[in-house]
PDB file of N, CA and C in Angstrom:
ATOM      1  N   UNK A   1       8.436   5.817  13.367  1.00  0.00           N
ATOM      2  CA  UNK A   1       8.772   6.626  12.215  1.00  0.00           C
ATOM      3  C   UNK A   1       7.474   6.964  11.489  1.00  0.00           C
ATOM      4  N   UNK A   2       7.413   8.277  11.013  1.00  0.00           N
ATOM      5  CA  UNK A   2       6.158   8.579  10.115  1.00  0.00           C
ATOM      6  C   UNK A   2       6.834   9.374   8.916  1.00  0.00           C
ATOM      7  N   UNK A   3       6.313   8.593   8.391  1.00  0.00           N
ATOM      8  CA  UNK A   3       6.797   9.193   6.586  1.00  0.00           C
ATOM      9  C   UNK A   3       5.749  10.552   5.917  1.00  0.00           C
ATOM     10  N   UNK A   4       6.280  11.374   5.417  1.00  0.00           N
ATOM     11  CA  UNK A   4       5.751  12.201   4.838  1.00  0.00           C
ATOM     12  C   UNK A   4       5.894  12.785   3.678  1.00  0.00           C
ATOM     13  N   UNK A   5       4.806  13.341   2.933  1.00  0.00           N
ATOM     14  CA  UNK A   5       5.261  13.512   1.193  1.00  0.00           C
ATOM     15  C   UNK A   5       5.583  15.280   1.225  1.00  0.00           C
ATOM     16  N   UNK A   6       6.833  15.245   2.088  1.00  0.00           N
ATOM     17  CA  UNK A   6       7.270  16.475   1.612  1.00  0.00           C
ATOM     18  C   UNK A   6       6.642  17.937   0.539  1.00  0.00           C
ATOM     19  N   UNK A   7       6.752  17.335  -0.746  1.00  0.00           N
ATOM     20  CA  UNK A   7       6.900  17.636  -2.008  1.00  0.00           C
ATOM     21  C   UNK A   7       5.265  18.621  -2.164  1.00  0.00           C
ATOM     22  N   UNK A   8       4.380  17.181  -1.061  1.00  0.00           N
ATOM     23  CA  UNK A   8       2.815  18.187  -1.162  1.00  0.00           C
ATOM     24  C   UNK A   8       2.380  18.990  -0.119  1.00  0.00           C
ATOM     25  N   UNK A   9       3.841  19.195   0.684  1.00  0.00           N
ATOM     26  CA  UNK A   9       3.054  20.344   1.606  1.00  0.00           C
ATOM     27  C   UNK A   9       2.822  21.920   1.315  1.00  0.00           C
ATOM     28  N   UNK A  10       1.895  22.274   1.778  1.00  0.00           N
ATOM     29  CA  UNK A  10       1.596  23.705   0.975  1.00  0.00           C
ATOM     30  C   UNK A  10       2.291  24.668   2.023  1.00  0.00           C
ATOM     31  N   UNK A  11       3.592  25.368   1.897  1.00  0.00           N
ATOM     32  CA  UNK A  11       3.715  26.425   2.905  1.00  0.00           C
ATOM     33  C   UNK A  11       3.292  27.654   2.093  1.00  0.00           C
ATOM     34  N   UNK A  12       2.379  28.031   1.343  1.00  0.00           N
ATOM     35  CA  UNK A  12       2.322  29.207   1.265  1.00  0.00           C
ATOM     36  C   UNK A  12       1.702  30.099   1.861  1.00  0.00           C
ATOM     37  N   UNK A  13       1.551  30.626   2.508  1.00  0.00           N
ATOM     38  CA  UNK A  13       0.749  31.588   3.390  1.00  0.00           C
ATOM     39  C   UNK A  13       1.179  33.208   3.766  1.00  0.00           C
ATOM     40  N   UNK A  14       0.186  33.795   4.176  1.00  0.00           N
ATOM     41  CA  UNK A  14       0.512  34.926   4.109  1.00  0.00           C
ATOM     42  C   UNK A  14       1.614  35.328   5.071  1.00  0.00           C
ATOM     43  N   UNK A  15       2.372  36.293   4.839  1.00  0.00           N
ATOM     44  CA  UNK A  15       3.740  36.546   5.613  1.00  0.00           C
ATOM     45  C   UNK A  15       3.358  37.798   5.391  1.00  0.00           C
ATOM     46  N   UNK A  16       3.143  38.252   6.800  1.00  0.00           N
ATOM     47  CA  UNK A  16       3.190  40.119   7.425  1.00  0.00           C
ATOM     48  C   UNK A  16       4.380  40.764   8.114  1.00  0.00           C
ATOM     49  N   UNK A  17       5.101  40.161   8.605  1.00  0.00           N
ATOM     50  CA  UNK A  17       6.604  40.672   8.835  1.00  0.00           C
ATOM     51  C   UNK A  17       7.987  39.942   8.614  1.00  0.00           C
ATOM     52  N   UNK A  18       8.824  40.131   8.067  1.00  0.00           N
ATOM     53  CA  UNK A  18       9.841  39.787   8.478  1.00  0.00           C
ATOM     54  C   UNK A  18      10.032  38.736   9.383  1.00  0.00           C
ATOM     55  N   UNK A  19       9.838  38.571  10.379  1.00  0.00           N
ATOM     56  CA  UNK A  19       9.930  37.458  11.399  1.00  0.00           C
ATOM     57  C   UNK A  19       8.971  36.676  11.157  1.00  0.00           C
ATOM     58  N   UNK A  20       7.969  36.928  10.585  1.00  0.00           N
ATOM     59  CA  UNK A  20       7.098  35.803   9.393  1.00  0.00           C
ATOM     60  C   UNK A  20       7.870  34.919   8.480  1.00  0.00           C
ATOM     61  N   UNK A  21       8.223  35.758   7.941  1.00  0.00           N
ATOM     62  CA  UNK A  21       9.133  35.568   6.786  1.00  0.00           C
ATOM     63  C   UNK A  21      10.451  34.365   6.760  1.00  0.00           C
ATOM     64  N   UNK A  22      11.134  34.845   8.102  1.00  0.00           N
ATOM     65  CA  UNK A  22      11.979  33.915   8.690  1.00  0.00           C
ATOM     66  C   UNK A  22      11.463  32.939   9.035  1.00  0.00           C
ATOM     67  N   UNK A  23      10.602  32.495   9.927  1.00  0.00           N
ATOM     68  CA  UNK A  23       9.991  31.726  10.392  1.00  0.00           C
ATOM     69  C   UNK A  23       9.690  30.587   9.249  1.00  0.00           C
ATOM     70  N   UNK A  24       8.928  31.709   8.463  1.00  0.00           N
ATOM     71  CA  UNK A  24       8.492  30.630   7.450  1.00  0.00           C
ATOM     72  C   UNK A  24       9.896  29.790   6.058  1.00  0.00           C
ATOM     73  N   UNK A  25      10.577  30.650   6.182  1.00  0.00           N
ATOM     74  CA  UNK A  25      12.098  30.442   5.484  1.00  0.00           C
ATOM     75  C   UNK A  25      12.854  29.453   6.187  1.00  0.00           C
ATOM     76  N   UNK A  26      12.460  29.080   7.620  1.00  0.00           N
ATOM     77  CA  UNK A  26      13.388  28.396   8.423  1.00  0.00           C
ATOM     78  C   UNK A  26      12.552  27.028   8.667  1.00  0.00           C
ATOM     79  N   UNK A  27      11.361  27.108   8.572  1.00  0.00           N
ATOM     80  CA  UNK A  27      10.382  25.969   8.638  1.00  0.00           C
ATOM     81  C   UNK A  27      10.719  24.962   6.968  1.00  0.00           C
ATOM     82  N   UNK A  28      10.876  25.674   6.057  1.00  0.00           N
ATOM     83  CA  UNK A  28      11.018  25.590   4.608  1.00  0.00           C
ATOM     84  C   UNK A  28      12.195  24.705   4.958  1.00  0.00           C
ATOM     85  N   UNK A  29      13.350  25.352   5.256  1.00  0.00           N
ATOM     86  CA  UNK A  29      14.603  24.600   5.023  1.00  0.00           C
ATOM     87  C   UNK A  29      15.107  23.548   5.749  1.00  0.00           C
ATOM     88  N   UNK A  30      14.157  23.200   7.288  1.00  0.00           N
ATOM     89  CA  UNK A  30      14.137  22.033   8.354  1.00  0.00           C
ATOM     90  C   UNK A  30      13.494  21.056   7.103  1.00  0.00           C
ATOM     91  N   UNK A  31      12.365  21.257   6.487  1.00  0.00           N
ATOM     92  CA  UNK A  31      11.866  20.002   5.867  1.00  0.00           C
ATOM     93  C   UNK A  31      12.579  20.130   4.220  1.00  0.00           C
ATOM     94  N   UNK A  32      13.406  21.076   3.742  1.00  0.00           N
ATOM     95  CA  UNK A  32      14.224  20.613   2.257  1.00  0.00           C
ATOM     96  C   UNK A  32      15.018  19.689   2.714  1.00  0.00           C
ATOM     97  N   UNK A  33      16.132  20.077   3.721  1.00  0.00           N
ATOM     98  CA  UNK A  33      17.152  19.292   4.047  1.00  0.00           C
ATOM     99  C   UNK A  33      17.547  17.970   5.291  1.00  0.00           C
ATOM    100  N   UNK A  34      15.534  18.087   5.287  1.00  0.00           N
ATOM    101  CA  UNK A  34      15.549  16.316   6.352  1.00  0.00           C
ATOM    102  C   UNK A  34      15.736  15.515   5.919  1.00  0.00           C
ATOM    103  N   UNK A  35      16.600  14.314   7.125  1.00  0.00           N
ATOM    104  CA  UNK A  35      16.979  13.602   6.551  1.00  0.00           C
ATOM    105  C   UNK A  35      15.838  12.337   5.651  1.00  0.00           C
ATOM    106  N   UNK A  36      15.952  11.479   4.721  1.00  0.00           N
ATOM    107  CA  UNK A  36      14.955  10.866   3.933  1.00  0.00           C
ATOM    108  C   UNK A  36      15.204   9.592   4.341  1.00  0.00           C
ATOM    109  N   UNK A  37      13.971   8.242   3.932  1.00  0.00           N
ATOM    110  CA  UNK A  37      13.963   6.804   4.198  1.00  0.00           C
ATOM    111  C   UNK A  37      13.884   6.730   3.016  1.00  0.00           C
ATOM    112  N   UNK A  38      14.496   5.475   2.560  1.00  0.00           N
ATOM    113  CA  UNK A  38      14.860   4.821   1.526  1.00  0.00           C
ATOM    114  C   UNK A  38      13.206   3.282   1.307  1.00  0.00           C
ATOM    115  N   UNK A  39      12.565   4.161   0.993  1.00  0.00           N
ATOM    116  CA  UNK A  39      10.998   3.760   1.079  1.00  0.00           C
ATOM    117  C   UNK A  39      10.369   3.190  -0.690  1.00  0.00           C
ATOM    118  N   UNK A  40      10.095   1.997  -0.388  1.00  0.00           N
ATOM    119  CA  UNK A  40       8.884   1.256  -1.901  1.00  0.00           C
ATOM    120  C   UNK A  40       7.758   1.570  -1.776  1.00  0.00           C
ATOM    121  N   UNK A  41       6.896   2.333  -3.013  1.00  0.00           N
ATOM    122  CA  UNK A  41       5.604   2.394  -2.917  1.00  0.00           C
ATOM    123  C   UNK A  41       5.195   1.464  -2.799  1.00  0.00           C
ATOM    124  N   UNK A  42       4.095   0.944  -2.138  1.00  0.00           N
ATOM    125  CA  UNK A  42       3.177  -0.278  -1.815  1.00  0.00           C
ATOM    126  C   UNK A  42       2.395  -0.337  -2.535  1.00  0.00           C
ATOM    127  N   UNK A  43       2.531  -1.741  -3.186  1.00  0.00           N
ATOM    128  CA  UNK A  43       1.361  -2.092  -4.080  1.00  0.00           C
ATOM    129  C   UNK A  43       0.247  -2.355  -3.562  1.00  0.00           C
ATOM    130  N   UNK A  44      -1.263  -2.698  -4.396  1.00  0.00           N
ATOM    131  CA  UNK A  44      -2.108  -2.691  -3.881  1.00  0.00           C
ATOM    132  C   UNK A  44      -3.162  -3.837  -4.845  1.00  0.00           C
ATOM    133  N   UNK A  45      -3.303  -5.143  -4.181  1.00  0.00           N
ATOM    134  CA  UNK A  45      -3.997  -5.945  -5.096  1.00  0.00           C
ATOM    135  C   UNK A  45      -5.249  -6.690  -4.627  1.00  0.00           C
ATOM    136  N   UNK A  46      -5.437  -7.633  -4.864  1.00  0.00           N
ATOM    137  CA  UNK A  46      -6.376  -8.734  -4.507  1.00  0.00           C
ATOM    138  C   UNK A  46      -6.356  -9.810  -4.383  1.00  0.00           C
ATOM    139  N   UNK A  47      -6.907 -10.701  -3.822  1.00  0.00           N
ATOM    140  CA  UNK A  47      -6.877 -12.755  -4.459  1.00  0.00           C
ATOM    141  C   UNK A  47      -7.650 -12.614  -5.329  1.00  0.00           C
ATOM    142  N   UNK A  48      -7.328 -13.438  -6.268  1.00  0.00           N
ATOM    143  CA  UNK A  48      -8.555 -13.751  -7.274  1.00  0.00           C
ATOM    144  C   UNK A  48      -8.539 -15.446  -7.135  1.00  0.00           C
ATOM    145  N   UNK A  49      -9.803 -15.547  -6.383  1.00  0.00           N
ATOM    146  CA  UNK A  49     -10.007 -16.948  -5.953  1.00  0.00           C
ATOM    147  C   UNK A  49     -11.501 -17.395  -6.753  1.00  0.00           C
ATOM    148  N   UNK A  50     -11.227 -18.646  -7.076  1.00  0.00           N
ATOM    149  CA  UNK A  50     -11.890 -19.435  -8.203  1.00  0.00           C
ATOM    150  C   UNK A  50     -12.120 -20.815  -7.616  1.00  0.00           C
ATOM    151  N   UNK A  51     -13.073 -21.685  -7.819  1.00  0.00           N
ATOM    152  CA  UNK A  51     -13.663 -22.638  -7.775  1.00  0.00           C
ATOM    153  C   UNK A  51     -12.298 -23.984  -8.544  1.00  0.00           C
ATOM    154  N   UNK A  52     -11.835 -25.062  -7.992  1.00  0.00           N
ATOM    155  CA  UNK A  52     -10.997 -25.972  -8.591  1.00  0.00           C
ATOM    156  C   UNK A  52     -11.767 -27.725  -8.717  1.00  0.00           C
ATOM    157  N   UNK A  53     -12.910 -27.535  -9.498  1.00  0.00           N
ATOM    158  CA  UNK A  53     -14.199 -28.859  -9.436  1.00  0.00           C
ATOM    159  C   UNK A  53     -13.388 -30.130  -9.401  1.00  0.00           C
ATOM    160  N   UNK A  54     -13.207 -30.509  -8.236  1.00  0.00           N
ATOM    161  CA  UNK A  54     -12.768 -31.870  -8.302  1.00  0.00           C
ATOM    162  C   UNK A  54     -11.421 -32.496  -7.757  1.00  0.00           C
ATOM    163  N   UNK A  55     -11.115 -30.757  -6.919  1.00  0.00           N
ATOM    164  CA  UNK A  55      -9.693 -31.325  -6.169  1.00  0.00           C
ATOM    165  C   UNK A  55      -9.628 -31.008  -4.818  1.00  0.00           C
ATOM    166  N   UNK A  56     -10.849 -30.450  -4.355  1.00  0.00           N
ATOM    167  CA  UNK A  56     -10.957 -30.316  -2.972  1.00  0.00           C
ATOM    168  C   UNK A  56     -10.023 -28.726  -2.733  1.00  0.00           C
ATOM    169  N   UNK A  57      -9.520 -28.145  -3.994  1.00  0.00           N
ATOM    170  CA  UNK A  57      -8.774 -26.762  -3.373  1.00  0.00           C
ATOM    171  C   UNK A  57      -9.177 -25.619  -4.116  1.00  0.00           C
ATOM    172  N   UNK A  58      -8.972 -24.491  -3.964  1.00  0.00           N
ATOM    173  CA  UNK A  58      -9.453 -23.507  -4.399  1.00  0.00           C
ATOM    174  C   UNK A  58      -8.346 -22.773  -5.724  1.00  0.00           C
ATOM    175  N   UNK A  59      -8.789 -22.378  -6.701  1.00  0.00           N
ATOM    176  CA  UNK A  59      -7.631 -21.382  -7.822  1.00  0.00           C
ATOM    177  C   UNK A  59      -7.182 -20.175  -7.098  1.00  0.00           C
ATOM    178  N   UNK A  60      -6.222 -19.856  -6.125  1.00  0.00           N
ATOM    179  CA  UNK A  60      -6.132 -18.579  -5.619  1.00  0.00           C
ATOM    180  C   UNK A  60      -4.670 -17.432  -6.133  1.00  0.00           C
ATOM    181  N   UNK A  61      -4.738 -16.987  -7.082  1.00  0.00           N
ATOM    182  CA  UNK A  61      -3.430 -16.270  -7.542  1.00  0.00           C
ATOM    183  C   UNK A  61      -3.778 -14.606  -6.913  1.00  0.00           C
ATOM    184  N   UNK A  62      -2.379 -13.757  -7.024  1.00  0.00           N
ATOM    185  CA  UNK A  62      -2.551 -12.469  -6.887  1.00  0.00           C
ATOM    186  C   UNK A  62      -2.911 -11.827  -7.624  1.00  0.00           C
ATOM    187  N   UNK A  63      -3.828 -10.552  -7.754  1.00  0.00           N
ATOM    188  CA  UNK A  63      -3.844  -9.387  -8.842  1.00  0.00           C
ATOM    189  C   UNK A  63      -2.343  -8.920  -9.806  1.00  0.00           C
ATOM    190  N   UNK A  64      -1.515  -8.870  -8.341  1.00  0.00           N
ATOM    191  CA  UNK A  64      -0.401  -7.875  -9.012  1.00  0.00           C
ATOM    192  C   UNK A  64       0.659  -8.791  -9.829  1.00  0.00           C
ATOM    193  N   UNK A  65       0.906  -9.967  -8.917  1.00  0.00           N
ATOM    194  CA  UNK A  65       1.936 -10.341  -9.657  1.00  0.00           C
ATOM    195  C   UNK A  65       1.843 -11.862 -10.677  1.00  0.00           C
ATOM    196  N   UNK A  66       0.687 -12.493  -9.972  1.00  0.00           N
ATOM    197  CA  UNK A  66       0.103 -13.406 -11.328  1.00  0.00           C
ATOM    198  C   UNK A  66       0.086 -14.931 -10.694  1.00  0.00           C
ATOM    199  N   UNK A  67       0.974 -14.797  -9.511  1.00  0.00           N
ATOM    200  CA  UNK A  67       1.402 -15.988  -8.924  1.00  0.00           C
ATOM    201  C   UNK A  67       0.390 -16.683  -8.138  1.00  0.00           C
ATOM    202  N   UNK A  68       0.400 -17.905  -8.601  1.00  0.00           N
ATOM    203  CA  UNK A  68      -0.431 -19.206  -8.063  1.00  0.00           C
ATOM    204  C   UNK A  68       0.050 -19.270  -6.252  1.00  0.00           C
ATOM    205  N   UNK A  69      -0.840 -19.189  -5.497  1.00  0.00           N
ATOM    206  CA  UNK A  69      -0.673 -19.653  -4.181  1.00  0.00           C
ATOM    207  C   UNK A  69      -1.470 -20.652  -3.844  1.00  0.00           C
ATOM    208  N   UNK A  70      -2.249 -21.458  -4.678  1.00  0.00           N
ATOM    209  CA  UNK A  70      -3.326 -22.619  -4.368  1.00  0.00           C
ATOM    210  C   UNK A  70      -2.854 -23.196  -3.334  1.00  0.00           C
ATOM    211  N   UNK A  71      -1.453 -24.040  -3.214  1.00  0.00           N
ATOM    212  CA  UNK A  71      -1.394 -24.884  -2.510  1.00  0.00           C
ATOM    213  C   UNK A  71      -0.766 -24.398  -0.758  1.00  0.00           C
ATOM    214  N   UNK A  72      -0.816 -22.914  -0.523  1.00  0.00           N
ATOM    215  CA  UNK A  72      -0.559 -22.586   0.902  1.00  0.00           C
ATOM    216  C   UNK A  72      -1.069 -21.606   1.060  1.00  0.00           C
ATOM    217  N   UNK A  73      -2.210 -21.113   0.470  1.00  0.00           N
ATOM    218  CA  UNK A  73      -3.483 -19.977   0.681  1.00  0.00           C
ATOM    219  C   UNK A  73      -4.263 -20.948   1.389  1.00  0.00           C
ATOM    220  N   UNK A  74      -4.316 -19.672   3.019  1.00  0.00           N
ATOM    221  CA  UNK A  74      -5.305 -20.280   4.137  1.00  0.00           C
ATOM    222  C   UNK A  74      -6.646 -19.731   3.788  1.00  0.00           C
ATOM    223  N   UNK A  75      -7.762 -20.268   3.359  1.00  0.00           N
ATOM    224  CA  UNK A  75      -8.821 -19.748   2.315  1.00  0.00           C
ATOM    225  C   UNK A  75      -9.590 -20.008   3.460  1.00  0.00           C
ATOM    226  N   UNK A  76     -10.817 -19.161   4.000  1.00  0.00           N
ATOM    227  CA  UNK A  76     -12.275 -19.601   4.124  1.00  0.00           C
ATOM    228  C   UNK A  76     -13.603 -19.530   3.304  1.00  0.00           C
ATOM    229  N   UNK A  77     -14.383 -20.019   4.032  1.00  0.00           N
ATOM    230  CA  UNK A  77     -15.788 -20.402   2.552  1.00  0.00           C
ATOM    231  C   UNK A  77     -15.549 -21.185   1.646  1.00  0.00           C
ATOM    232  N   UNK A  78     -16.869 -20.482   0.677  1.00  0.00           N
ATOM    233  CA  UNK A  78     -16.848 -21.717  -0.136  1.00  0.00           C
ATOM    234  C   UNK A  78     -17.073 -20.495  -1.415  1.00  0.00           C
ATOM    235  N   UNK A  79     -16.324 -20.962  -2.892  1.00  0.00           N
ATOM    236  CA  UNK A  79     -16.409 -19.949  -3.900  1.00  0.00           C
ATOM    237  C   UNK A  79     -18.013 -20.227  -4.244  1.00  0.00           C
ATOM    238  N   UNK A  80     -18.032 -18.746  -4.809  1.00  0.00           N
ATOM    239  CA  UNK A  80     -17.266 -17.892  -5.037  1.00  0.00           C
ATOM    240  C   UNK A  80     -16.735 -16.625  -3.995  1.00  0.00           C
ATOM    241  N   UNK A  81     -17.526 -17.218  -2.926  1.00  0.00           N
ATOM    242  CA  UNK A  81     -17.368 -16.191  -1.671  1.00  0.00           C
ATOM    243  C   UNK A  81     -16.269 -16.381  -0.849  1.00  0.00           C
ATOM    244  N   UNK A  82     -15.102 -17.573  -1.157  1.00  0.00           N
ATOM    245  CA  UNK A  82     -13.755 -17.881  -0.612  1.00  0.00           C
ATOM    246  C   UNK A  82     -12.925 -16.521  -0.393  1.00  0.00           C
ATOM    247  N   UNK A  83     -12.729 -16.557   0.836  1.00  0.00           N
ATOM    248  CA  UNK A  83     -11.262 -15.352   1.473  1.00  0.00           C
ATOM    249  C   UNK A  83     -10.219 -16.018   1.526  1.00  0.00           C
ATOM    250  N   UNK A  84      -9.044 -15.087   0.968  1.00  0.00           N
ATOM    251  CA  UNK A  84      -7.754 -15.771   1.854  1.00  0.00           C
ATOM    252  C   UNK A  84      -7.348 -14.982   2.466  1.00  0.00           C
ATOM    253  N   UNK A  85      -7.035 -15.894   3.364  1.00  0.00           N
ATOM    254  CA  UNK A  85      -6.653 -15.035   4.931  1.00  0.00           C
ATOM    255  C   UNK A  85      -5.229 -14.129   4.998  1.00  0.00           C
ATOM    256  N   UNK A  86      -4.534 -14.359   4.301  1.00  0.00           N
ATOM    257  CA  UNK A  86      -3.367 -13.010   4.074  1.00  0.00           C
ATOM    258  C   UNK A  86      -3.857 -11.930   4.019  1.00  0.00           C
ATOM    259  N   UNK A  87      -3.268 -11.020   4.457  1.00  0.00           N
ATOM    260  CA  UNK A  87      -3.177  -9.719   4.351  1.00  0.00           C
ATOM    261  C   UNK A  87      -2.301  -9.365   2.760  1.00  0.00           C
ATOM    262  N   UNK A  88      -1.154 -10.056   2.744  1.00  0.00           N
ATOM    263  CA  UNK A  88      -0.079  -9.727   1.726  1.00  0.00           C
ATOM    264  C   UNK A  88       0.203 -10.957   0.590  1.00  0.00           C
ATOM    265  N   UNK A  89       0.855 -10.705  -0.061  1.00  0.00           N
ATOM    266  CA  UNK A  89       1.098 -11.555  -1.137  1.00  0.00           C
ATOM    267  C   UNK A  89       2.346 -12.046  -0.851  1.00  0.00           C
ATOM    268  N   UNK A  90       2.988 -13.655  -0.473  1.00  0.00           N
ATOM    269  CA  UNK A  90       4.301 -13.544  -0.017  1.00  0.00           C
ATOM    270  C   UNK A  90       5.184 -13.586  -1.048  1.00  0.00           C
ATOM    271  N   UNK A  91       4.475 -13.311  -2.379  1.00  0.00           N
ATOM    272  CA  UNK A  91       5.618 -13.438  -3.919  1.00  0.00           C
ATOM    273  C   UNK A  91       6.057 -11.767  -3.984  1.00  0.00           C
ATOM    274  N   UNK A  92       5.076 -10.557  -4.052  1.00  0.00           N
ATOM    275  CA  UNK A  92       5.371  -9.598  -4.596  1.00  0.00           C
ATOM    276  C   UNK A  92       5.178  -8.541  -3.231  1.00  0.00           C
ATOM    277  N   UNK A  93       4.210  -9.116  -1.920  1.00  0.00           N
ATOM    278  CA  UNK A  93       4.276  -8.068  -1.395  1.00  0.00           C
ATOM    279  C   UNK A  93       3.285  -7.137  -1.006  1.00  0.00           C
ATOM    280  N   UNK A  94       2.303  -7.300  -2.343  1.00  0.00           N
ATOM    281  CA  UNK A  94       1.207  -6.001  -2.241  1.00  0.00           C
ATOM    282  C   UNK A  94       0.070  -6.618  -0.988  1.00  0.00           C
ATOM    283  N   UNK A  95      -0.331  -5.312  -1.121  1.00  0.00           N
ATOM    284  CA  UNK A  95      -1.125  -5.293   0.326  1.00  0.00           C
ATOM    285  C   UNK A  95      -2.332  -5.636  -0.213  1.00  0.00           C
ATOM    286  N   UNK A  96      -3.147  -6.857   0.163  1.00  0.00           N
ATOM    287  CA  UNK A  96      -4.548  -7.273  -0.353  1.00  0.00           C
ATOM    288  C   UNK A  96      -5.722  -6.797  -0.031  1.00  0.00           C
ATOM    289  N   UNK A  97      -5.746  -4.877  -0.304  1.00  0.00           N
ATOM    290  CA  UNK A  97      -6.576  -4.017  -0.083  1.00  0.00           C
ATOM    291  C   UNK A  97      -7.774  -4.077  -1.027  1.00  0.00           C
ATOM    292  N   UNK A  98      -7.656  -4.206  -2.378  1.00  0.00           N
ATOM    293  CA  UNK A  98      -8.771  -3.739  -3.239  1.00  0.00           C
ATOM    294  C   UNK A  98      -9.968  -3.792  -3.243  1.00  0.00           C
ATOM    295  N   UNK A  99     -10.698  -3.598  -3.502  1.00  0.00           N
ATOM    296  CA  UNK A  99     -12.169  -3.635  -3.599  1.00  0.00           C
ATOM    297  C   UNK A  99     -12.745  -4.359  -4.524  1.00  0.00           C
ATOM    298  N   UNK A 100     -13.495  -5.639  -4.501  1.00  0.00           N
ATOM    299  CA  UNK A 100     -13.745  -6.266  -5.208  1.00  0.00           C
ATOM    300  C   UNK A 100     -14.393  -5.614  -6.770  1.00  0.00           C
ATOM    301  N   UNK A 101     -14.408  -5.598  -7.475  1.00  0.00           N
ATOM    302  CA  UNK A 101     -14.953  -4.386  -8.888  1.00  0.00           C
ATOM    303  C   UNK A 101     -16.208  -4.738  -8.813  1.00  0.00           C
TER     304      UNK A 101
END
């Protein structure tokens, strides 16, 4: 399946005949009246992983949703340069894309 944002496709273009016209009238109304997925925008966050002096584990919560994963975040390194190895957040979901600021 490939999802698409409808809404920003540009059909405007020049139309020189009639059978342009159609064409382009019939292309129009295949994508008004396709059928749609019932789709969540994807969030988009970070770990924010922190140093824990004296317990052998790391502070690792999400950007988006606030939630503590210390105790089952698979972390490598050592902070402040600690990764966690998720891709996703298993509380909210978001995808652990961001760019560090």
């Amino acid at each position: 399946m490939r999802l698409i944002d409808a809404d920003a496709l540009n059909l405007d273009y020049e139309v020189e005949t009639a059978d342009d016209w159609k064409t382009a009238h019939e292309i129009a109304n295949v994508i008004k009246y396709a059928p749609t997925v019932d789709a969540v925008q994807v969030r988009h966050g970070k770990w924010i992983v922190e140093d824990n002096p004296g317990t052998g584990w790391y502070l690792v919560e999400c950007s988006e949703c606030g939630e503590n994963v210390t105790s089952t975040a698979p972390c490598i390194g050592f902070p402040p340069d600690a990764e966690v190895t998720w891709d996703y957040c298993p509380y909210c979901g978001a995808k652990m894309d961001e760019a560090e600021p």
